[in-house]
Protein backbone atom coordinates (compact mmCIF):
# COMPACT_ATOMS: atom_id res chain seq x y z
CA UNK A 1 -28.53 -13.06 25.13
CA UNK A 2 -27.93 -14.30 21.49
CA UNK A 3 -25.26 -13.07 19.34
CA UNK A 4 -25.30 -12.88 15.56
CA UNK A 5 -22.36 -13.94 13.21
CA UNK A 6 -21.19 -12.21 10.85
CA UNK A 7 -19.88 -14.23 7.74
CA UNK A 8 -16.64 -12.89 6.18
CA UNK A 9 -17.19 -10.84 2.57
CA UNK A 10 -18.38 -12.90 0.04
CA UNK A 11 -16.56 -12.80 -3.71
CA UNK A 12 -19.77 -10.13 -3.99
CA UNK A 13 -17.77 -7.22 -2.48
CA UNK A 14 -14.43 -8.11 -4.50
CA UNK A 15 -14.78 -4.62 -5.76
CA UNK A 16 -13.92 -3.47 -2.35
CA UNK A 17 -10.58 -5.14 -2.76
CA UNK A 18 -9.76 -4.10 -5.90
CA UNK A 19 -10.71 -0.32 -5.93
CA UNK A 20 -7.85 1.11 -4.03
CA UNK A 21 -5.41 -0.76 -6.79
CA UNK A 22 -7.73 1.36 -9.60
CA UNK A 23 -8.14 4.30 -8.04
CA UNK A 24 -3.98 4.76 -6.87
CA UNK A 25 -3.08 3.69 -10.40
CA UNK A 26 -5.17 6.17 -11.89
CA UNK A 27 -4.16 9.36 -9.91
CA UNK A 28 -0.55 8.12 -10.33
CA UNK A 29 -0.85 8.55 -14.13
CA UNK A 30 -2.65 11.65 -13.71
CA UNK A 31 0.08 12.77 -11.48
CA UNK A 32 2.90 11.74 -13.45
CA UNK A 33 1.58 13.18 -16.80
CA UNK A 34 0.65 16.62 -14.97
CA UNK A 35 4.54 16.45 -13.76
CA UNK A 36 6.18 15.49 -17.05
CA UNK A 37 3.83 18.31 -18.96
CA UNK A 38 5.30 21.00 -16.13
CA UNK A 39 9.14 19.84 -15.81
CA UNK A 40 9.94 18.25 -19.59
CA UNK A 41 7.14 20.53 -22.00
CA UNK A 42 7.29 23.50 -20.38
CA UNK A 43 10.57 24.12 -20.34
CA UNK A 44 10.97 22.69 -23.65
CA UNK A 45 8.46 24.42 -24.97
CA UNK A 46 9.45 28.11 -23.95
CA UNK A 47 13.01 27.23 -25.03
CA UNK A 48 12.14 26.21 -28.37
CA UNK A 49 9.53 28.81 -29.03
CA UNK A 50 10.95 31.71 -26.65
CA UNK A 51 14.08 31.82 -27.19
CA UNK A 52 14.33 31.03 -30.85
CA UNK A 53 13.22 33.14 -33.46
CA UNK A 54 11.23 31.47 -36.55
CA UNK A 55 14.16 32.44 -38.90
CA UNK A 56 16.59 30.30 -36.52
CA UNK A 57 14.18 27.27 -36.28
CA UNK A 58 13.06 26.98 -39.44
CA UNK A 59 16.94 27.57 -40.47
CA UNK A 60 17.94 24.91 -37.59
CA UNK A 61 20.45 22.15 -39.26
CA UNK A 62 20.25 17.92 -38.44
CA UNK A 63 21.31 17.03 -35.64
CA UNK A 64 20.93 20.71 -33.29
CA UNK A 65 19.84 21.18 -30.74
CA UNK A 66 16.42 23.26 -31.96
CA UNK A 67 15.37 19.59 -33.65
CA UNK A 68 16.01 17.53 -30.53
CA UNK A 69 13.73 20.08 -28.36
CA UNK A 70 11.13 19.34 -31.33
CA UNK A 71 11.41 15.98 -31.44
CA UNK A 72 10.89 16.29 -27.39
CA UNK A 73 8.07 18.30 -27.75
CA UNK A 74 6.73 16.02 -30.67
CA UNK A 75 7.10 13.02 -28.43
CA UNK A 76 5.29 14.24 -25.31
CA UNK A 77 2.63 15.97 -27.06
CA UNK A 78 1.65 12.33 -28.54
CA UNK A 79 2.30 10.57 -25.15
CA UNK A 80 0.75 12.70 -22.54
CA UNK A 81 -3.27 12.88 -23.76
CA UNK A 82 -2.88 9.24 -23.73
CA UNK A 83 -1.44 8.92 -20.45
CA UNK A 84 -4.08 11.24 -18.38
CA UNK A 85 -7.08 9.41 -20.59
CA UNK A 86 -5.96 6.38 -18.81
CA UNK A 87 -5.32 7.33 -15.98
CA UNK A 88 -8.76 8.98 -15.50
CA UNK A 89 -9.82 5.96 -16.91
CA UNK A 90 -8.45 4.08 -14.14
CA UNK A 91 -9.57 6.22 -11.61
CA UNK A 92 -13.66 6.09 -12.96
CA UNK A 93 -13.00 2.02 -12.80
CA UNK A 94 -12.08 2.34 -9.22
CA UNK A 95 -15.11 4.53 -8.42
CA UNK A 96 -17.51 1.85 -10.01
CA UNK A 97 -15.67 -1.06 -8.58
CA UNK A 98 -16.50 0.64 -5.31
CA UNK A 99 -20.11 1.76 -5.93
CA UNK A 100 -20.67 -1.52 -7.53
CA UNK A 101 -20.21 -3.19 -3.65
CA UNK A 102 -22.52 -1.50 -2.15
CA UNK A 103 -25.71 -3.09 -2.74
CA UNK A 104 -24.20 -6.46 -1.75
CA UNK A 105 -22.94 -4.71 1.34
CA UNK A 106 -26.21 -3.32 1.61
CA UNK A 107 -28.04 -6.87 1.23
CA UNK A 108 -25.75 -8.65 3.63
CA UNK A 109 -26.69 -5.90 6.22
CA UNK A 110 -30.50 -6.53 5.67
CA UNK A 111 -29.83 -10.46 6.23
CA UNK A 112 -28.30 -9.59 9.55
CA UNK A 113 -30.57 -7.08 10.59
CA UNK A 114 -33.71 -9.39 9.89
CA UNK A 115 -31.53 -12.34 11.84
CA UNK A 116 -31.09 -9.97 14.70
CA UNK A 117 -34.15 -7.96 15.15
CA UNK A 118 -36.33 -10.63 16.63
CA UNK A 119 -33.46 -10.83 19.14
CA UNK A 120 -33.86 -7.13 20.19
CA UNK A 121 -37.40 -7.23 21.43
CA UNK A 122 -36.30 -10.03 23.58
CA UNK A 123 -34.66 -9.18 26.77
């Protein structure tokens, strides 16, 4: 009975190598954005608007603490959206990298499978 080889991937599938690096690096921004928006904004956020009235805000003097939770809250709010748009960025690279391999998978399997099928009907 013959046996069939099978060659190693070729730099066709590199995709497959490189889509777990993508698609990791792209839920850990999405993760770390979603956990900076619900333990740094949030409480920020009901601090400086919940607790404060407008009078005491508006009123608040350089330096207090009322301007450093804006200036937090002014930070963030310019650093997050940017930070989950690449990190779902990152993760829809990692998808296509992936998807992209197929049909050279898929080709490769055909070139076996037509090397090996006249071998099946002989036993």
């Amino acid at each position: 009975m013959k046996t069939v080889q099978v060659p190693p991937l070729s730099r066709d599938t590199r995709g497959l190598k490189l889509f777990p690096i993508f698609t990791l690096l792209g839920w850990l921004l999405i993760g770390f954005a979603i956990l900076a928006a619900i333990l740094i904004v949030a409480p920020t956020a009901s601090g400086y608007w919940g607790a404060n009235a407008k009078e005491a805000r508006d009123a608040a003097a350089l330096g207090s603490a009322l301007l450093g939770q804006l200036s937090t809250l002014a930070f963030w709010s310019k650093f997050l959206p940017p930070l989950l748009f690449l990190g779902v960025a990152s993760f829809i690279v990692g998808i296509a990298l992936e998807f992209g391999s197929i049909p050279a998978i898929l080709d490769r399997r055909a070139a076996l499978l037509k090397q090996a099928l006249p071998l099946m009907g002989s036993s």
